[in-house]
N, C-alpha and C. Protein backbone atom coordinates (compact mmCIF):
# COMPACT_ATOMS: atom_id res chain seq x y z
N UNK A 1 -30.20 -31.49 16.90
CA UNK A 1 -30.94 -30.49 17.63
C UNK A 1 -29.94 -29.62 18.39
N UNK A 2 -29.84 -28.42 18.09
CA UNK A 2 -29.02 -27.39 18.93
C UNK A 2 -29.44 -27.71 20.57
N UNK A 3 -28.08 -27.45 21.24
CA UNK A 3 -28.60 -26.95 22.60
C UNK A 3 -28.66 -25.76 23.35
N UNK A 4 -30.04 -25.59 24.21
CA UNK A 4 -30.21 -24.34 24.81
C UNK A 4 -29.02 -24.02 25.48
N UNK A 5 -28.04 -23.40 25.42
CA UNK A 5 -27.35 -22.77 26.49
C UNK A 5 -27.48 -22.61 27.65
N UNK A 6 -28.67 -21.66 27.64
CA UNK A 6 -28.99 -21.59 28.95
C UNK A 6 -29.71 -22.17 30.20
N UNK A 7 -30.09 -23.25 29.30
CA UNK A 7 -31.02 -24.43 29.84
C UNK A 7 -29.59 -25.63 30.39
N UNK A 8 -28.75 -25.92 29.38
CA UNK A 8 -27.19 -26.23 30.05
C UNK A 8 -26.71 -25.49 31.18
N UNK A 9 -26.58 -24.65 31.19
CA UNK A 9 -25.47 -23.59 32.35
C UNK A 9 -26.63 -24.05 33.85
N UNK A 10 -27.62 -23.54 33.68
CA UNK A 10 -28.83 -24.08 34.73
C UNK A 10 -28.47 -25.32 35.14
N UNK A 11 -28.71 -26.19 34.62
CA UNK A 11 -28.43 -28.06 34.99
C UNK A 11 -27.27 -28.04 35.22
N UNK A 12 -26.45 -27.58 34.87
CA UNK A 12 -24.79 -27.79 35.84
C UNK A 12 -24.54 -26.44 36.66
N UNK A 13 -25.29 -25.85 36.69
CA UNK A 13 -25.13 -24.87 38.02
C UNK A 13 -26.31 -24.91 39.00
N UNK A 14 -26.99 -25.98 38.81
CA UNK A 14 -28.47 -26.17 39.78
C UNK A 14 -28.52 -27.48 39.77
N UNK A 15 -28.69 -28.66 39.54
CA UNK A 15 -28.95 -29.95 38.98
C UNK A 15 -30.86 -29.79 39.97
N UNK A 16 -30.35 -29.15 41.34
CA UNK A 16 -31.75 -29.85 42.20
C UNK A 16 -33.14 -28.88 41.79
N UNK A 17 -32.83 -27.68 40.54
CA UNK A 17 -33.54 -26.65 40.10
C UNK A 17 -34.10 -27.36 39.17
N UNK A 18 -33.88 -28.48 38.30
CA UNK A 18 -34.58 -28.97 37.19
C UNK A 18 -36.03 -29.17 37.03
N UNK A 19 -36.67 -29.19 36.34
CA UNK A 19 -37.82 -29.40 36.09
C UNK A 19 -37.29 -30.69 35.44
N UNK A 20 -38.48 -31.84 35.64
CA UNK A 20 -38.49 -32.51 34.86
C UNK A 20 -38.29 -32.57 33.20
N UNK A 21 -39.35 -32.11 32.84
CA UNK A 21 -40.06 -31.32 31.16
C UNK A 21 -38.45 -31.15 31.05
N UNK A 22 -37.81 -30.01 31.92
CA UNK A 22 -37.03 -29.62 31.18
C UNK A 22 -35.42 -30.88 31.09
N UNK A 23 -35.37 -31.63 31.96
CA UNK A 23 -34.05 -32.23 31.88
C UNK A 23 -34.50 -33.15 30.58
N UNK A 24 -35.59 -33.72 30.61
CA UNK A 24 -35.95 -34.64 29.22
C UNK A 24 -35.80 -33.63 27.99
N UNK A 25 -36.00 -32.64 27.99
CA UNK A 25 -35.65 -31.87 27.06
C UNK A 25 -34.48 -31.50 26.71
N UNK A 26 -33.59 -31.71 27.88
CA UNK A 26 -31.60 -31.13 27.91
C UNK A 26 -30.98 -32.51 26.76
N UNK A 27 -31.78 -33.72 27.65
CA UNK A 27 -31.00 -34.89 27.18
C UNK A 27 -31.22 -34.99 25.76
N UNK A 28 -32.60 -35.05 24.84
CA UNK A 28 -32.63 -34.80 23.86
C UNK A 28 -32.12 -33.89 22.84
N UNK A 29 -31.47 -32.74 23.54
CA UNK A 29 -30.60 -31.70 22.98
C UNK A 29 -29.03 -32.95 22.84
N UNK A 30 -28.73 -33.49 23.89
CA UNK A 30 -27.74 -33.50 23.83
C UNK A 30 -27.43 -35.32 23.32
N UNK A 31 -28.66 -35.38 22.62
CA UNK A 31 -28.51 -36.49 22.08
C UNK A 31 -28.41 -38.22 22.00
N UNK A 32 -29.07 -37.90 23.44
CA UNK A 32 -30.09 -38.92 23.85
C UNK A 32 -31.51 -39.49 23.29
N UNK A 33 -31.70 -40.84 23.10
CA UNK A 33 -32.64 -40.83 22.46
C UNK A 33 -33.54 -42.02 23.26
N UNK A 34 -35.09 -41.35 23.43
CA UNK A 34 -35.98 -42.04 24.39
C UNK A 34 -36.54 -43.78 23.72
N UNK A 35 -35.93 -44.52 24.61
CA UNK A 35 -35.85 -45.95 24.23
C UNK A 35 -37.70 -46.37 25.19
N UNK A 36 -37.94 -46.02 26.23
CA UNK A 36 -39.57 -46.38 26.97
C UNK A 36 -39.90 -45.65 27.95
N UNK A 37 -40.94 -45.69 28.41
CA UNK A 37 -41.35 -44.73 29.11
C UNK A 37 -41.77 -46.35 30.16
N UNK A 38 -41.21 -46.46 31.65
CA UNK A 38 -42.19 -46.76 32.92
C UNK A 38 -42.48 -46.03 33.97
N UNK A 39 -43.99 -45.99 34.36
CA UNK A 39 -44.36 -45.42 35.38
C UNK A 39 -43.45 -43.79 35.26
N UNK A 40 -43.31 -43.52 36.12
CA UNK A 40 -42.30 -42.24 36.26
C UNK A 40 -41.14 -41.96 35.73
N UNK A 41 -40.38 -43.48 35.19
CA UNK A 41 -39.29 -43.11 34.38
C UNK A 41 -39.33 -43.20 33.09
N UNK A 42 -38.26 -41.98 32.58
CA UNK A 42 -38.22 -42.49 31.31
C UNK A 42 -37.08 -42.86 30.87
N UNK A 43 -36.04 -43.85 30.00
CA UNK A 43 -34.95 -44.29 29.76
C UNK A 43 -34.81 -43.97 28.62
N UNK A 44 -33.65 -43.72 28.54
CA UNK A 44 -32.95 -43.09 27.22
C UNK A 44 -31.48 -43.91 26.82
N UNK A 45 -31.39 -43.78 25.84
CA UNK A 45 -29.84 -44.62 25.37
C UNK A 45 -28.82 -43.09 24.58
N UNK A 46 -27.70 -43.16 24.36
CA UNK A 46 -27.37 -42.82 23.35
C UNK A 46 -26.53 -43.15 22.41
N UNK A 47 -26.34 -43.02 21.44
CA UNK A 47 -25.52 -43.28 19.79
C UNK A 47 -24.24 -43.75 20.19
N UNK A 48 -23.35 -43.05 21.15
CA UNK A 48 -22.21 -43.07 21.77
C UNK A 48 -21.87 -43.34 23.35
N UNK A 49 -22.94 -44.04 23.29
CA UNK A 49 -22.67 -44.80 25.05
C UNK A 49 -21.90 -45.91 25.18
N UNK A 50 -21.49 -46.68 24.26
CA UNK A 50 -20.41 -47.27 24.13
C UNK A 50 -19.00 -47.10 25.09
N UNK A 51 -18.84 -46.02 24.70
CA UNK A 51 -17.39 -44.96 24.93
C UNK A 51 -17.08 -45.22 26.57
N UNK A 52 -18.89 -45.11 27.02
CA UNK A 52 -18.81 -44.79 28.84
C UNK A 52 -19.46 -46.18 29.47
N UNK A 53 -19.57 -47.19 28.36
CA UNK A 53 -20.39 -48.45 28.94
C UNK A 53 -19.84 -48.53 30.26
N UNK A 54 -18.31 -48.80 30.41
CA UNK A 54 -17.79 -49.74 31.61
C UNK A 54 -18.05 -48.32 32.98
N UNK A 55 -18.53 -47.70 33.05
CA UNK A 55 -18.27 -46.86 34.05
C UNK A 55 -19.93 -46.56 34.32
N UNK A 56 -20.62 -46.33 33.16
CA UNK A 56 -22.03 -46.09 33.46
C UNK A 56 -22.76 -47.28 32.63
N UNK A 57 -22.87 -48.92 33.15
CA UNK A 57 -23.28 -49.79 32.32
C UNK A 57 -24.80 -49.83 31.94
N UNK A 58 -25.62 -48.89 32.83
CA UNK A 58 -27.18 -48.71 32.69
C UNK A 58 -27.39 -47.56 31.87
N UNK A 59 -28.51 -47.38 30.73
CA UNK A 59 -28.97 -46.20 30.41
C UNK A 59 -29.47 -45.54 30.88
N UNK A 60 -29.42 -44.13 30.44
CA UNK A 60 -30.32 -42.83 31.58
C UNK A 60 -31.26 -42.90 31.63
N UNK A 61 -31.39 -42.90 33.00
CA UNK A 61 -32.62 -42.81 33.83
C UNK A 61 -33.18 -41.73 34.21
N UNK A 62 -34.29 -40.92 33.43
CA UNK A 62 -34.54 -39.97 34.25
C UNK A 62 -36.26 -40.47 34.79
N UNK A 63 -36.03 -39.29 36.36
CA UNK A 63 -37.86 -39.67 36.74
C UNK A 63 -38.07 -38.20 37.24
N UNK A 64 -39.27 -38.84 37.39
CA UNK A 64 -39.87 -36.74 38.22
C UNK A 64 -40.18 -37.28 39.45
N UNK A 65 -39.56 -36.02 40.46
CA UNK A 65 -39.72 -36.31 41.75
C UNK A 65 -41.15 -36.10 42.71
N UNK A 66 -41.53 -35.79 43.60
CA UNK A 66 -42.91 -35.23 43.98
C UNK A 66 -43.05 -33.85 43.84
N UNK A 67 -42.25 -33.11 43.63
CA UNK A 67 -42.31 -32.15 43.53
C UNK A 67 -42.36 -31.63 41.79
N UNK A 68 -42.29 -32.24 40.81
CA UNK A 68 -42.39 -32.05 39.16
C UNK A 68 -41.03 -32.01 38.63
N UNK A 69 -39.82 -31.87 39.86
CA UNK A 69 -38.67 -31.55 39.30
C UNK A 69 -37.56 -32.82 39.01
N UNK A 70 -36.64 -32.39 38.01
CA UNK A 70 -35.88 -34.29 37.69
C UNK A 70 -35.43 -34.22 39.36
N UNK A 71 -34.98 -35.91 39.41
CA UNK A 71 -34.22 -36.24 40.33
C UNK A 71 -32.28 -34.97 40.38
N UNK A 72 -32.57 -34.68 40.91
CA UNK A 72 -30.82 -34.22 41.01
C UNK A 72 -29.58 -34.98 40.52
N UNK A 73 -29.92 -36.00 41.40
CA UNK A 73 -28.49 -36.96 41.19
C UNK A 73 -28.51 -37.84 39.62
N UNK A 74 -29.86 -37.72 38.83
CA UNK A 74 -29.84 -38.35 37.50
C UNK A 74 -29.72 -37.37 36.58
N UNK A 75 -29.60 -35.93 37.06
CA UNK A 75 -29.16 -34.58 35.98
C UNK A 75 -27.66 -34.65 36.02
N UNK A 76 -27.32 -34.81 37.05
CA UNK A 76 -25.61 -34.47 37.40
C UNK A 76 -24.96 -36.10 36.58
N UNK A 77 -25.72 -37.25 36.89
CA UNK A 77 -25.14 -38.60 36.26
C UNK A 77 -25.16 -37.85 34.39
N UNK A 78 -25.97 -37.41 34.05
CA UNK A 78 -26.63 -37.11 32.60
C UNK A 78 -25.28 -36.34 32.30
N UNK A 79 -25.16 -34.94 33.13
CA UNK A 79 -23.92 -34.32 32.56
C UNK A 79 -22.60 -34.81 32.62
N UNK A 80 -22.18 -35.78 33.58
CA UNK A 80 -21.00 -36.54 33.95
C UNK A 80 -20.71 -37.52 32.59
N UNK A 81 -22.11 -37.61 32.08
CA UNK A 81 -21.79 -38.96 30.87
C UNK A 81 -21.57 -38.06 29.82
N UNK A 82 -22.16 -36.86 29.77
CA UNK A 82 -22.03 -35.99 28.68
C UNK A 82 -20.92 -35.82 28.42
N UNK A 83 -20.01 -35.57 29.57
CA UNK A 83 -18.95 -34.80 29.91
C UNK A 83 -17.82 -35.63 29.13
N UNK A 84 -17.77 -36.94 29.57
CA UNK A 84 -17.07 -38.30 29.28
C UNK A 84 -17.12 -38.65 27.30
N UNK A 85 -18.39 -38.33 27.45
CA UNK A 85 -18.30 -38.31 25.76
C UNK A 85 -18.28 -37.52 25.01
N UNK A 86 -17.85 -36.49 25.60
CA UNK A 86 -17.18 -35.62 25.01
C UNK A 86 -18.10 -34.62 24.21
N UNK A 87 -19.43 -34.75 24.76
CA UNK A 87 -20.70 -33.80 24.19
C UNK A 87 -20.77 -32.13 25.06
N UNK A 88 -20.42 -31.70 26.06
CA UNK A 88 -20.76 -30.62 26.65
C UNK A 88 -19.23 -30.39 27.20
């Protein structure tokens, strides 16, 4: 799945601007793939998390806050792992 550009540049130049909808939508661009859905979160694994096990040993976590938008600090963890594996 291509990724939006501009939906990228947003999440690393906003992280606390996210919409939910939309960070579940970034991660799936970038190749994450949704392992369950609880309550408010949803967890994702990816293909190449291996690479970043020892540093990020949990899969991504994303949730929606009260306000509809992702958590901040689980957009910025999302791009940090991206970053590490060498996806963005």
């Amino acid at each position: 799945m291509a990724v939006d550009e501009n939906l990228l540049q947003k999440a690393k130049d906003n992280p606390e601007d996210i919409w939910f909808d939309e960070a579940v939508k970034l991660a799936k661009q970038l190749g994450w793939v949704e392992s369950r859905k609880r309550g408010s979160h949803v967890i994702f694994y990816h293909p190449q998390g291996q690479s970043v096990r020892a540093k990020y040993p949990l899969p991504l976590n994303l949730q929606r806050g009260r306000n509809g938008k992702a958590k901040s600090y689980q957009v910025r963890q999302m791009l940090q792992m991206a970053k590490e594996m060498g996806i963005v």
